[in-house]
C-alpha atoms as a PDB file:
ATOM      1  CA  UNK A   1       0.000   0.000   0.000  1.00  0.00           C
ATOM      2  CA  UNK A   2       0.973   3.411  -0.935  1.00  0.00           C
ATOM      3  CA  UNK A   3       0.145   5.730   2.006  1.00  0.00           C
ATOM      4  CA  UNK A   4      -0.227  10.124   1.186  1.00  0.00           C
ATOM      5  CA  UNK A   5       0.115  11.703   4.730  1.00  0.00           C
ATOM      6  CA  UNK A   6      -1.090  15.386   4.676  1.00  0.00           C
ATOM      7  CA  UNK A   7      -0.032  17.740   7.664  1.00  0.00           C
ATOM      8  CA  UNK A   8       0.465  21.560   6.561  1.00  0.00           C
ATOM      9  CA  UNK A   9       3.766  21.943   8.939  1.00  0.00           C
ATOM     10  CA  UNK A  10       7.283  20.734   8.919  1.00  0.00           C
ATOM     11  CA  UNK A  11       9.047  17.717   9.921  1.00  0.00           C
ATOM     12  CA  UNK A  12      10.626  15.965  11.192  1.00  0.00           C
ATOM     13  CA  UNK A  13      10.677  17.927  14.210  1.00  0.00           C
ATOM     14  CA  UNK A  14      13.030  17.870  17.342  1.00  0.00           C
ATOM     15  CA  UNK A  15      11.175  20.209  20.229  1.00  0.00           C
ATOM     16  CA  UNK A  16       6.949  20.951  20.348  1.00  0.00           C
ATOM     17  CA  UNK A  17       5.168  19.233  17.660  1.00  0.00           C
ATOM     18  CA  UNK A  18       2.886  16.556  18.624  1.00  0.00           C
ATOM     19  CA  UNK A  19       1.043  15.962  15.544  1.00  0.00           C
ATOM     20  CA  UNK A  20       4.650  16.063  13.503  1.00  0.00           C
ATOM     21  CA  UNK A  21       5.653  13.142  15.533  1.00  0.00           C
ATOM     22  CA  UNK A  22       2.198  11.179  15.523  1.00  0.00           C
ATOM     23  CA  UNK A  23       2.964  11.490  11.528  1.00  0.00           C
ATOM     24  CA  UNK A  24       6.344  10.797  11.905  1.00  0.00           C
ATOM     25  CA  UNK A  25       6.252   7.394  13.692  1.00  0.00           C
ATOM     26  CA  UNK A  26       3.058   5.934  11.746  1.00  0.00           C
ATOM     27  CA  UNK A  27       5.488   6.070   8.828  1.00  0.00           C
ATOM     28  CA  UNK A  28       8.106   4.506  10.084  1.00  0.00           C
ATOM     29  CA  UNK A  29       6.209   1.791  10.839  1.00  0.00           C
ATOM     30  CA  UNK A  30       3.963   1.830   7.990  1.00  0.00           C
ATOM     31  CA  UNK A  31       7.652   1.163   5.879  1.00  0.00           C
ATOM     32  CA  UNK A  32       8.797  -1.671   8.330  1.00  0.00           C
ATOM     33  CA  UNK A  33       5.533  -3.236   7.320  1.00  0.00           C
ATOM     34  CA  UNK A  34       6.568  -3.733   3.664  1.00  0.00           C
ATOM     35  CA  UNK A  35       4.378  -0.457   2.931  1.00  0.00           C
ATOM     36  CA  UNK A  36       5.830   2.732   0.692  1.00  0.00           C
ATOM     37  CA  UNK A  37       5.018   6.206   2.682  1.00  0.00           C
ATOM     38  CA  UNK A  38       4.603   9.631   1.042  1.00  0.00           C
ATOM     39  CA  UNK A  39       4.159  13.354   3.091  1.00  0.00           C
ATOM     40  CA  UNK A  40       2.399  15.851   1.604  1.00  0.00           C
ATOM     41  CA  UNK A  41       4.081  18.619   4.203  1.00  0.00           C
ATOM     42  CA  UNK A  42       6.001  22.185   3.970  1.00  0.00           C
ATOM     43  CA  UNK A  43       8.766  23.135   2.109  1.00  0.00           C
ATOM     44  CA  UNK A  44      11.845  22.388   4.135  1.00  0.00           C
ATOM     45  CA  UNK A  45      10.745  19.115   5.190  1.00  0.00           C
ATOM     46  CA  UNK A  46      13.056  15.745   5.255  1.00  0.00           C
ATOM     47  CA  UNK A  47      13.034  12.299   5.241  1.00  0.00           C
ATOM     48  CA  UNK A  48      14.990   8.957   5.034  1.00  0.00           C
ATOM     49  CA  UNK A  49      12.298   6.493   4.831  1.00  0.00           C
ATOM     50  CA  UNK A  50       9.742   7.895   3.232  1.00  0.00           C
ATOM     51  CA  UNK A  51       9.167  10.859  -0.281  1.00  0.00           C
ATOM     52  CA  UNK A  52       8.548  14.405   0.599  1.00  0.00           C
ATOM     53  CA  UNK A  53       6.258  16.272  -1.567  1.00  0.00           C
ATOM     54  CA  UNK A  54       6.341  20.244  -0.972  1.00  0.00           C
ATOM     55  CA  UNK A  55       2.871  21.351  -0.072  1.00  0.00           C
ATOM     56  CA  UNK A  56       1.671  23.995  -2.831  1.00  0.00           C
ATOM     57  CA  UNK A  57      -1.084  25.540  -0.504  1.00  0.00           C
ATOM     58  CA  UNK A  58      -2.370  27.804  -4.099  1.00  0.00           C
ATOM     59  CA  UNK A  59      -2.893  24.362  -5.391  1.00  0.00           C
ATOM     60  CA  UNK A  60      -5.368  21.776  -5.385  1.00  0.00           C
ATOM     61  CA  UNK A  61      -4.493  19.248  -3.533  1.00  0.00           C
ATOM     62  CA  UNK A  62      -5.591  16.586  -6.274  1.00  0.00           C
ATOM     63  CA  UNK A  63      -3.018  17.782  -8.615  1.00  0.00           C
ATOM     64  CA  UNK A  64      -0.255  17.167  -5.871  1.00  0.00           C
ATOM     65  CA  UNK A  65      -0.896  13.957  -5.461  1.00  0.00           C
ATOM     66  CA  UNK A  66       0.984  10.961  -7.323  1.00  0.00           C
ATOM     67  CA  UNK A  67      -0.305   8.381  -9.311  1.00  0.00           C
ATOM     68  CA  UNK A  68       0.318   5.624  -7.372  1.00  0.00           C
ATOM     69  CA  UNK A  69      -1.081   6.542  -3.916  1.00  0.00           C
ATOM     70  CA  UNK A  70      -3.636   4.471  -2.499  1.00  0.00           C
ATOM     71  CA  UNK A  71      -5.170   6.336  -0.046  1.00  0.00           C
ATOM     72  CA  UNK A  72      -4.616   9.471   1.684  1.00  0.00           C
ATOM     73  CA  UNK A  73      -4.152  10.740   5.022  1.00  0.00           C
ATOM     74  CA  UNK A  74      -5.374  14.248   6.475  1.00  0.00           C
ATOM     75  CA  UNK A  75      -3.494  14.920  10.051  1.00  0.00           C
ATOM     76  CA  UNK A  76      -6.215  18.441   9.993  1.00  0.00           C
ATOM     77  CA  UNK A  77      -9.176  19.393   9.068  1.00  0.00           C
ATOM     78  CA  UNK A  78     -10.148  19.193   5.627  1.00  0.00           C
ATOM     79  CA  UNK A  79     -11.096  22.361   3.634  1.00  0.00           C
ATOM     80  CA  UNK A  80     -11.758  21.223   0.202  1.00  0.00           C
ATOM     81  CA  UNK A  81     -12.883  18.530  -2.186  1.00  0.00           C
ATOM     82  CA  UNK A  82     -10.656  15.409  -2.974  1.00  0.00           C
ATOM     83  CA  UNK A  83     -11.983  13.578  -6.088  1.00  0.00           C
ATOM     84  CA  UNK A  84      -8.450  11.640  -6.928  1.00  0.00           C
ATOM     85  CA  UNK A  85      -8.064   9.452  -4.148  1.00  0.00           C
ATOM     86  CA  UNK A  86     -10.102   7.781  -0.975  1.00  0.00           C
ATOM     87  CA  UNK A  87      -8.995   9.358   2.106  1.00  0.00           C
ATOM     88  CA  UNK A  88      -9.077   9.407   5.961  1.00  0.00           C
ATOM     89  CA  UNK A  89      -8.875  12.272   8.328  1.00  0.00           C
ATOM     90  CA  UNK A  90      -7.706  12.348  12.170  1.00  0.00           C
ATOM     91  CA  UNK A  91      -8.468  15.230  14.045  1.00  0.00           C
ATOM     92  CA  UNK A  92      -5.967  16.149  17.056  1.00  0.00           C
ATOM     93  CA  UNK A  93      -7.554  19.531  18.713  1.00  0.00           C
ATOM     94  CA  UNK A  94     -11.668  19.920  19.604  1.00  0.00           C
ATOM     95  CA  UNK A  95     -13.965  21.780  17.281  1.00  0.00           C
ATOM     96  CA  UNK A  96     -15.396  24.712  17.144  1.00  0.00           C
ATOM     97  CA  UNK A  97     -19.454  24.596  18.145  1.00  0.00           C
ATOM     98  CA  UNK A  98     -21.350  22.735  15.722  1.00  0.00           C
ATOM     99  CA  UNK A  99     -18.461  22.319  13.431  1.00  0.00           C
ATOM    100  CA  UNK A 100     -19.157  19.727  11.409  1.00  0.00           C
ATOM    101  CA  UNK A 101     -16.619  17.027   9.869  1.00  0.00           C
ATOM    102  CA  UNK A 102     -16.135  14.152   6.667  1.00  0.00           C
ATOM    103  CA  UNK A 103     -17.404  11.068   7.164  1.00  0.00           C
ATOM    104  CA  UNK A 104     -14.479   9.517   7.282  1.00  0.00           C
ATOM    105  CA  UNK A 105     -13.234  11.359  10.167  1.00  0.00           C
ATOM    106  CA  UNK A 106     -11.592   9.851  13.593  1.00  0.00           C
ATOM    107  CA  UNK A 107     -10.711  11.017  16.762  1.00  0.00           C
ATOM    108  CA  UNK A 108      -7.571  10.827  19.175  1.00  0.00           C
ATOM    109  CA  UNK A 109      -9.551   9.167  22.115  1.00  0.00           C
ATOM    110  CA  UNK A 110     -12.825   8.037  23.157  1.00  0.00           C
ATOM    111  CA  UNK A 111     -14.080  11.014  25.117  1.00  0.00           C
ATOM    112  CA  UNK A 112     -12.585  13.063  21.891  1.00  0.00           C
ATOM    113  CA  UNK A 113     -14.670  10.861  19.807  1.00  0.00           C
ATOM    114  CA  UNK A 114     -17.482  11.195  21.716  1.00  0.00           C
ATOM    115  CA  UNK A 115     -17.738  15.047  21.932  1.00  0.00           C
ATOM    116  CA  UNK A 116     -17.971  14.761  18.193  1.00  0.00           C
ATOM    117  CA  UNK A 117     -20.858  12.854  18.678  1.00  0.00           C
ATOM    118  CA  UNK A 118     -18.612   9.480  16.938  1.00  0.00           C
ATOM    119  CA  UNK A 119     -17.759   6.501  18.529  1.00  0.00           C
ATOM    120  CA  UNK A 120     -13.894   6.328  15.423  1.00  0.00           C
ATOM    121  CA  UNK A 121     -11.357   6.455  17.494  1.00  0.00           C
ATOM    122  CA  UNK A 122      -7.241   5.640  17.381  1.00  0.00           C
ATOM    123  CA  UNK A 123      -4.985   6.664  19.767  1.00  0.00           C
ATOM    124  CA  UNK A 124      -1.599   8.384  19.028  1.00  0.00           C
ATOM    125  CA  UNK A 125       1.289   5.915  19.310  1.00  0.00           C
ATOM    126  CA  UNK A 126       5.003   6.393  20.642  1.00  0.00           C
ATOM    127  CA  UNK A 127       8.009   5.850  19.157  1.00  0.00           C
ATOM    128  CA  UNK A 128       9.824   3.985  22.271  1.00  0.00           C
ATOM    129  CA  UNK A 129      13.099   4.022  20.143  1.00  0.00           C
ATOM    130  CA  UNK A 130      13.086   7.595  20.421  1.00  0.00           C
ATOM    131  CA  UNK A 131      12.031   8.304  23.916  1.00  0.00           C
ATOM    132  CA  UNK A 132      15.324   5.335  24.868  1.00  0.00           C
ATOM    133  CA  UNK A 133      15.649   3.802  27.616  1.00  0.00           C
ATOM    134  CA  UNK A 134      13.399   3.780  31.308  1.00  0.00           C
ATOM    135  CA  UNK A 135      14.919   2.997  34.738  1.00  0.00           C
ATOM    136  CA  UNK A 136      12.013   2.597  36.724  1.00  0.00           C
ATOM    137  CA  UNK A 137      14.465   3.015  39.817  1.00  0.00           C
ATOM    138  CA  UNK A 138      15.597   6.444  38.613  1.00  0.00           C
ATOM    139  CA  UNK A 139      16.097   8.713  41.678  1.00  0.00           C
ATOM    140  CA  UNK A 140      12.880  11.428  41.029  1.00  0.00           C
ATOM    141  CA  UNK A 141      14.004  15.164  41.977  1.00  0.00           C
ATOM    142  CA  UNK A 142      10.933  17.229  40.676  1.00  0.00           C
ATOM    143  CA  UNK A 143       7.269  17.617  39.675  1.00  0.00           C
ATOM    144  CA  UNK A 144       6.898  18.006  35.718  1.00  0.00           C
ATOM    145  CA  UNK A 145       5.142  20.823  33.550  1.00  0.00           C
ATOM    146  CA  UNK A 146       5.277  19.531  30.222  1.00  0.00           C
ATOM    147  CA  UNK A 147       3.778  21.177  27.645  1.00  0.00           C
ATOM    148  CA  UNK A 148       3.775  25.096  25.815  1.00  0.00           C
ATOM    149  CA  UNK A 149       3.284  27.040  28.677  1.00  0.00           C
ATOM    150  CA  UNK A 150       1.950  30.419  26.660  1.00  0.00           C
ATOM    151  CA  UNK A 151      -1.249  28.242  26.359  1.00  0.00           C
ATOM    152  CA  UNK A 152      -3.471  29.188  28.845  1.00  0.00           C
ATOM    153  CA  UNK A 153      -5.830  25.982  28.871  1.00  0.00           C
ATOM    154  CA  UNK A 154      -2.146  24.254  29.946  1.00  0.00           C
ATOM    155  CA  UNK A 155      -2.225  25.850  33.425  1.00  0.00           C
ATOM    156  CA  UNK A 156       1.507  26.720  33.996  1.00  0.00           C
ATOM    157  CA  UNK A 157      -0.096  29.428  36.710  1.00  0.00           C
ATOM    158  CA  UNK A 158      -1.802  26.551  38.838  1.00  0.00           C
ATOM    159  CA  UNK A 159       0.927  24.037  38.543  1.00  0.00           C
ATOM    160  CA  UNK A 160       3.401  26.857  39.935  1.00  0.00           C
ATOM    161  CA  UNK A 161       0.439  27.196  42.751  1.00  0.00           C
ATOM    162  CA  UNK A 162       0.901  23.184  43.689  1.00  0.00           C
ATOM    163  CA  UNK A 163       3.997  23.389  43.412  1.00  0.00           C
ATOM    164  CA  UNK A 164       4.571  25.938  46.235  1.00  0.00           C
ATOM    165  CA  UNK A 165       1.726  24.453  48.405  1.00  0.00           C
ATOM    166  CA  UNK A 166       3.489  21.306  48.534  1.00  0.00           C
ATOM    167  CA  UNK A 167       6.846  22.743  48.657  1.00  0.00           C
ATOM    168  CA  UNK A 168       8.186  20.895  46.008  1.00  0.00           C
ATOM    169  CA  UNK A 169      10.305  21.637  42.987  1.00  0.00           C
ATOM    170  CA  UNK A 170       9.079  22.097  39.549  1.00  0.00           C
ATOM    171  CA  UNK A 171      10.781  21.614  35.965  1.00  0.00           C
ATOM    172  CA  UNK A 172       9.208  23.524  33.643  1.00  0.00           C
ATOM    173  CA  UNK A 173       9.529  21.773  29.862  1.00  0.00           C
ATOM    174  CA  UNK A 174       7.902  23.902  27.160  1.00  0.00           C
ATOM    175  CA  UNK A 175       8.303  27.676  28.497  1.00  0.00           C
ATOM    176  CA  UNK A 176      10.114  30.798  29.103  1.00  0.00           C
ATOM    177  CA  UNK A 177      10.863  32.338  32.751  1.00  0.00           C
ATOM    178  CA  UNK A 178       7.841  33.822  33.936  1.00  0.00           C
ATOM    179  CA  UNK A 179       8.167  33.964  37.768  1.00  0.00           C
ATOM    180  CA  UNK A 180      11.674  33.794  39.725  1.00  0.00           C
ATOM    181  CA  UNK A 181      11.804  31.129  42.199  1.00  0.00           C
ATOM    182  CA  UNK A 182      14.751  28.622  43.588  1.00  0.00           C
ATOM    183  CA  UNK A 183      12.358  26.085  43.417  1.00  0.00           C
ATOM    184  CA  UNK A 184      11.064  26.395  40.024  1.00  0.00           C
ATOM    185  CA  UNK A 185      13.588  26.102  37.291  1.00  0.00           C
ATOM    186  CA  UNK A 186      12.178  26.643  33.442  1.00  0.00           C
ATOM    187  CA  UNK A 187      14.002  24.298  30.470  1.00  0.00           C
ATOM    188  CA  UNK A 188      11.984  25.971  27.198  1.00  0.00           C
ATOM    189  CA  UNK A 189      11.278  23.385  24.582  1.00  0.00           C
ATOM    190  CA  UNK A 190      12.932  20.674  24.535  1.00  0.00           C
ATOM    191  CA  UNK A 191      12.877  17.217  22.504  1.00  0.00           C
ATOM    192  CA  UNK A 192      15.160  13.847  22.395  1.00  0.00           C
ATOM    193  CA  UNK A 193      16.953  12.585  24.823  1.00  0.00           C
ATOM    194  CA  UNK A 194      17.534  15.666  27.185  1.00  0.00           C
ATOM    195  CA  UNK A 195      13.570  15.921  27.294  1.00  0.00           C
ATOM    196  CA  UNK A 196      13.298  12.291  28.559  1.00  0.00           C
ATOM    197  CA  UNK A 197      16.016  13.042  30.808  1.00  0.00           C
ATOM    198  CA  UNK A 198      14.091  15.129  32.940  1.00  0.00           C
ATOM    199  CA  UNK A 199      10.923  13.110  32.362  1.00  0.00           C
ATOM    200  CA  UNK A 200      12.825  10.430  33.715  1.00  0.00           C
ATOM    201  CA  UNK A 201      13.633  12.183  36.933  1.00  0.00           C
ATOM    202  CA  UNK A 202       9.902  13.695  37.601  1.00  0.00           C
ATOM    203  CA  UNK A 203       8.353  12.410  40.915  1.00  0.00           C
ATOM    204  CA  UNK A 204       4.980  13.197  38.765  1.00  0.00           C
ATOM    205  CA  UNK A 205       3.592  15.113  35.746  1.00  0.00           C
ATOM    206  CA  UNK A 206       1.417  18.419  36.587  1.00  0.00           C
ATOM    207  CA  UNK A 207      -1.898  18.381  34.250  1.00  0.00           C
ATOM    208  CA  UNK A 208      -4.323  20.491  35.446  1.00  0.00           C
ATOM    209  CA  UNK A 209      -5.662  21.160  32.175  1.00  0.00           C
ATOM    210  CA  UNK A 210      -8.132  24.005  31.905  1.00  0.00           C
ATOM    211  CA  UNK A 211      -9.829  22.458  28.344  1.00  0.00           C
ATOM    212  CA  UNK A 212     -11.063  18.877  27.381  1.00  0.00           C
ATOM    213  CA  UNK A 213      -7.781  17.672  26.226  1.00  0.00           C
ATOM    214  CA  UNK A 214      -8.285  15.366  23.216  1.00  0.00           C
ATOM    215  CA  UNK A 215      -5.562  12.776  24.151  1.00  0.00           C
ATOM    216  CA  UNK A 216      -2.415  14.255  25.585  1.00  0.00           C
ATOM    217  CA  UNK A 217       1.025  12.847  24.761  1.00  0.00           C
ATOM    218  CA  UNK A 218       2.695  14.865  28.034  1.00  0.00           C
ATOM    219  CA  UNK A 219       0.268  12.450  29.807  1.00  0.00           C
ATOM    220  CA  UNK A 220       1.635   9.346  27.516  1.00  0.00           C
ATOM    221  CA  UNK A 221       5.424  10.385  27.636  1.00  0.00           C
ATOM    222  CA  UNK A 222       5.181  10.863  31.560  1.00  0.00           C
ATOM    223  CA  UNK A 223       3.745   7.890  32.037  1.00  0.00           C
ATOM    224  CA  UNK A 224       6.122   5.657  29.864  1.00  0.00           C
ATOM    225  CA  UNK A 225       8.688   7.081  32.081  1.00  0.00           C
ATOM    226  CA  UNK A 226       6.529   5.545  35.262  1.00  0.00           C
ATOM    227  CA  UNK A 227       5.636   8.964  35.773  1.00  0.00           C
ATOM    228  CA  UNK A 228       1.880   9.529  37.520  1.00  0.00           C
ATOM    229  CA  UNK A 229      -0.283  12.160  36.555  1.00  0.00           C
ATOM    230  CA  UNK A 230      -1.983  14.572  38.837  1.00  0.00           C
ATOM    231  CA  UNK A 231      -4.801  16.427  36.924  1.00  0.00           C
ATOM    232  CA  UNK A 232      -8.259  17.793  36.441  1.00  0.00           C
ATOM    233  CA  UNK A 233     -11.221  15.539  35.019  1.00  0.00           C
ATOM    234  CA  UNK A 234     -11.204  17.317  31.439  1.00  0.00           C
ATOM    235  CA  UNK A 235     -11.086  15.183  28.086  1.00  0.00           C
ATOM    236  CA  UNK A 236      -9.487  12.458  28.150  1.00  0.00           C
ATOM    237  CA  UNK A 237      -7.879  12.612  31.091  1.00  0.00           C
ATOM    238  CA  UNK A 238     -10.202  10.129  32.819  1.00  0.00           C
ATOM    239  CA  UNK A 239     -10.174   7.306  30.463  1.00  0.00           C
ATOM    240  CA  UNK A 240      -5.656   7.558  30.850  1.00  0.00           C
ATOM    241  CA  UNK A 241      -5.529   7.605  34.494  1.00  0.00           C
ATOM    242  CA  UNK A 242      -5.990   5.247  37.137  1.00  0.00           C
ATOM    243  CA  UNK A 243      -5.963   5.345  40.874  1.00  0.00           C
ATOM    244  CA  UNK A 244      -2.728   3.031  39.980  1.00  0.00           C
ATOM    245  CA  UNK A 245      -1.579   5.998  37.522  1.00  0.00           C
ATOM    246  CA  UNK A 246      -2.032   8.956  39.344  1.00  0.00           C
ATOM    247  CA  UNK A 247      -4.679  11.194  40.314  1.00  0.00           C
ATOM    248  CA  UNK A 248      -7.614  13.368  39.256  1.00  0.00           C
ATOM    249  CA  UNK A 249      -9.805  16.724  40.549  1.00  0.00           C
ATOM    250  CA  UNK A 250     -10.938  19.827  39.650  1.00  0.00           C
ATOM    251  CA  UNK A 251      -9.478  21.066  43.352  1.00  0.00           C
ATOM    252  CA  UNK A 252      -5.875  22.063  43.038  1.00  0.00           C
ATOM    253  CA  UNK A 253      -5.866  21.966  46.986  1.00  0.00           C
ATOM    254  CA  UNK A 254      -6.644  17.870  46.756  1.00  0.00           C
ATOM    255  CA  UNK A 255      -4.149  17.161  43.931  1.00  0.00           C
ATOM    256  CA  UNK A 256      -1.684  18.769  46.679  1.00  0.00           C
ATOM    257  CA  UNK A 257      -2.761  16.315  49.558  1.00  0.00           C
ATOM    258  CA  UNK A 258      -2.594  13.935  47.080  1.00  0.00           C
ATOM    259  CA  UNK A 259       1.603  14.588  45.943  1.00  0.00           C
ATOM    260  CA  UNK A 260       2.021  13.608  49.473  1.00  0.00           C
ATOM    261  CA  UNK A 261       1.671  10.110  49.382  1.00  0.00           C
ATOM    262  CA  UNK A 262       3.805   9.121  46.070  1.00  0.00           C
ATOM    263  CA  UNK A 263       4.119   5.554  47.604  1.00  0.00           C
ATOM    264  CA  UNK A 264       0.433   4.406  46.456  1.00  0.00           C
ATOM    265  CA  UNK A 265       1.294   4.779  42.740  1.00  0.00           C
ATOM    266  CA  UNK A 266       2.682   1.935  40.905  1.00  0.00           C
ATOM    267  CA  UNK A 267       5.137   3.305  38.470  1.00  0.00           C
ATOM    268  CA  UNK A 268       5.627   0.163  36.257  1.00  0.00           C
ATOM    269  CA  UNK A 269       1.726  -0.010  35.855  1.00  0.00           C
ATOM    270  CA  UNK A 270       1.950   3.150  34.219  1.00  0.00           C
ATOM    271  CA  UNK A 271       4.887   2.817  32.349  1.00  0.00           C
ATOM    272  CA  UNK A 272       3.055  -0.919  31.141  1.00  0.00           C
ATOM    273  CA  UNK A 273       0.151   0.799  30.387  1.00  0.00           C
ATOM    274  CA  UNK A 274       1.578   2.719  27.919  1.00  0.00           C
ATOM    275  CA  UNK A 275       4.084   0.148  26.485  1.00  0.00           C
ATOM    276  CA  UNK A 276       0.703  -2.209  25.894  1.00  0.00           C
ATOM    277  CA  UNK A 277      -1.564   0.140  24.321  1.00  0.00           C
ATOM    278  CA  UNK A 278      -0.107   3.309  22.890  1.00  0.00           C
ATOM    279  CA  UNK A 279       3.057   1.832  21.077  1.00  0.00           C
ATOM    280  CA  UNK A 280       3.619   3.373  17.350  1.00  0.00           C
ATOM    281  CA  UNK A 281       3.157  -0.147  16.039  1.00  0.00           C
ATOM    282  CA  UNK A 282      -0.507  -0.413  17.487  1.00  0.00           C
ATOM    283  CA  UNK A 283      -1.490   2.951  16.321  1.00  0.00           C
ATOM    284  CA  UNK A 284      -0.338   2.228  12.675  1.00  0.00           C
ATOM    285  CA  UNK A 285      -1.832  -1.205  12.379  1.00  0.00           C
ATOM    286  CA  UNK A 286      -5.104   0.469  14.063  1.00  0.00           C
ATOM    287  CA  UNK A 287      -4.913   2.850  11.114  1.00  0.00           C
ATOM    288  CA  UNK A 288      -4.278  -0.387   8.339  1.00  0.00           C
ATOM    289  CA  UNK A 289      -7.873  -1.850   9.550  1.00  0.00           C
ATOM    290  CA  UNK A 290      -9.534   1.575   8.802  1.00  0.00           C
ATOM    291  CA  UNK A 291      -7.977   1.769   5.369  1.00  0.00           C
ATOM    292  CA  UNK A 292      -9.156  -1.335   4.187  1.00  0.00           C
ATOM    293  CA  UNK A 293     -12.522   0.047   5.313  1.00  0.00           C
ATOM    294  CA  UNK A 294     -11.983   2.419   3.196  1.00  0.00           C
ATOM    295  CA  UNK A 295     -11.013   1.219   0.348  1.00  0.00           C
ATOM    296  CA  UNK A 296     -13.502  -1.507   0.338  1.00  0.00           C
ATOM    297  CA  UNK A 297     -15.687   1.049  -0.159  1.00  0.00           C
ATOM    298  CA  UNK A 298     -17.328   1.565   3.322  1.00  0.00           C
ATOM    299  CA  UNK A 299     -17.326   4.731   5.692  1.00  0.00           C
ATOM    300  CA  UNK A 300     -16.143   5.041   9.196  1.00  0.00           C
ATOM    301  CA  UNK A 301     -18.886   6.895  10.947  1.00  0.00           C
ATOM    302  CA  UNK A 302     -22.810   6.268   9.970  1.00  0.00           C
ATOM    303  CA  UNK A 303     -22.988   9.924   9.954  1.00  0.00           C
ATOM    304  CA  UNK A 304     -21.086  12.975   9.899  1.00  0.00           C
ATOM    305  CA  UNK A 305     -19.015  13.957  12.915  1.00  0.00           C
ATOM    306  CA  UNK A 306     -19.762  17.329  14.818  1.00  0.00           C
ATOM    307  CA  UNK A 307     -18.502  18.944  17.720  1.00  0.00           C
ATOM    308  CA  UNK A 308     -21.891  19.196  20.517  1.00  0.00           C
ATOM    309  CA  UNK A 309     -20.328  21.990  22.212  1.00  0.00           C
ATOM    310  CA  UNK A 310     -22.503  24.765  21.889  1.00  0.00           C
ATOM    311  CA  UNK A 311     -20.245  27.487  23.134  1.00  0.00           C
ATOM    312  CA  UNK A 312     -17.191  28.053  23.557  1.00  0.00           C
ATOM    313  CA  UNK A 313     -15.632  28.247  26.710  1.00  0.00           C
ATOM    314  CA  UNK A 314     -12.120  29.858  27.157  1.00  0.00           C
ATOM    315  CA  UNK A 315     -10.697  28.104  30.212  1.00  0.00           C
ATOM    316  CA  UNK A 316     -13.148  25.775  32.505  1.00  0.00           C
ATOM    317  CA  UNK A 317     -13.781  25.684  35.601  1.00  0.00           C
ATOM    318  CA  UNK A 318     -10.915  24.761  38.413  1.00  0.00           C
ATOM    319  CA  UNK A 319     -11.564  25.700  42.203  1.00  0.00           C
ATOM    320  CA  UNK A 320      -8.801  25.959  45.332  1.00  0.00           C
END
């Protein structure tokens, strides 16, 4: 099978990019299956394993596409008509109210899924190679922010907040210096092996997510690491985390009590968890099955996908 991916960004990429490295790892596997893998992706973009094709955006899409592809792959929302080829599209942030979506559409989790009012679903995969190695017996110095602090749904401002109630310390992956502290020390982005580093060393990830996350690879990448989570109840936080895993509230003041007893968290269930079900190899051969769908002529959802928000909120609720 010849697989088109479509993402209008760059890759490969080495800091913040989740969606760039979803991409990225479902074609390296999709070529150590015997398959030949295409990217439809900005100028400046590289590869080893697979063709890059320059996106044209004052171009249809049709007339970029080669011959040969079998079927294509949309990592975003799709704003025009595709007549050449049958396609797929994933979805990786939440829709606007009532937006609506192709048939063919899936979602990053269940509760992602189901906001859509869909029950498609694959979860993102890892690429364990790249993440390297995990010493479950790593001494832990530090709580975790991992993610781009200048979004406000992230919740840098709360995690600082637990942080100082529990008189911890906190590494900050993913932002600039924004309050001085002793205790707080701030890494910007990061990627590779000197972001697992300090994965590796976190006592716990901070997730106190202000938005209904649609999956969260922080939440995946901590946990690999045997990392528990301490977050709010939003997205898909609920359906990821355990009482084994870590812990969840809308309360900032209980996910404090709760940092104080690390003992009841078992870090190789979380780090299992992950290893079992969100590999790179599961996701892509998730992904096969709903290509054959496809190409067999049949549709993924019975109806078209839509967001049931019906207005938007900018940041919900969190209490202290």
């Amino acid at each position: 099978m010849h697989l088109l991916i479509f993402q209008n960004s760059v890759i490969p990429v080495y800091t913040y990019g989740g969606t760039q490295r979803d991409i990225w790892a479902q074609g390296k596997e999709m070529v150590k299956m015997g398959h030949k893998i295409s990217y439809l992706v900005k100028k400046g973009s590289s590869c080893p394993f697979g063709n890059i094709i320059p996106y044209n955006p004052n171009e249809s899409i049709d007339l970029q596409i080669p011959d040969d592809v079998d079927i294509l792959h949309f990592h975003a929302p799709l704003k025009e008509e595709i007549t050449k080829n049958p396609f797929i599209t994933t979805i990786h942030g939440n829709g606007k109210p009532g937006e609506e979506f192709d048939i063919n559409t899936v979602f990053v989790s269940r509760n992602h899924a189901q906001r859509h009012n869909s029950e498609m679903f694959v979860y993102n995969g890892l690429d364990f190679d790249e993440l390297g190695k995990v010493d479950l017996n790593a001494r832990r110095r530090h709580l975790l922010f991992l993610a781009k602090a200048s979004r406000r749904e992230k919740n840098l401002k709360d995690c600082i907040w637990i942080t100082k109630k529990a008189k911890r310390n906190l590494a900050v992956v993913g932002g600039k210096k924004i309050t001085f502290s002793r205790h707080i020390k701030y890494y910007g982005m990061l990627g590779g092996e000197k972001k697992s580093k300090i994965i590796q060393h976190a006592d716990a990830l901070l997730f106190p997510v202000r938005w209904h996350e649609p999956l969260g690879l922080a939440i995946l990448e901590s946990l690999y690491f045997g990392c528990p989570v301490f977050g709010t109840e939003y997205g898909s936080l609920p359906e990821l985390i355990s009482k084994e895993r870590g812990f969840l509230s809308n309360n900032m003041s209980e996910l404090v009590e709760a940092l104080k007893d690390m003992g009841q968290f078992n870090r190789r269930n979380c780090h299992e968890f992950v290893y079992d079900n969100f590999s790179a190899k599961k996701m892509t051969e998730d992904y096969l099955k709903l290509y054959e769908q496809i190409l067999n002529g049949n549709t993924l959802n019975k109806e078209n996908p839509r967001s049931l928000i019906t207005k938007k909120v900018k940041l919900l609720p969190v209490c202290k």
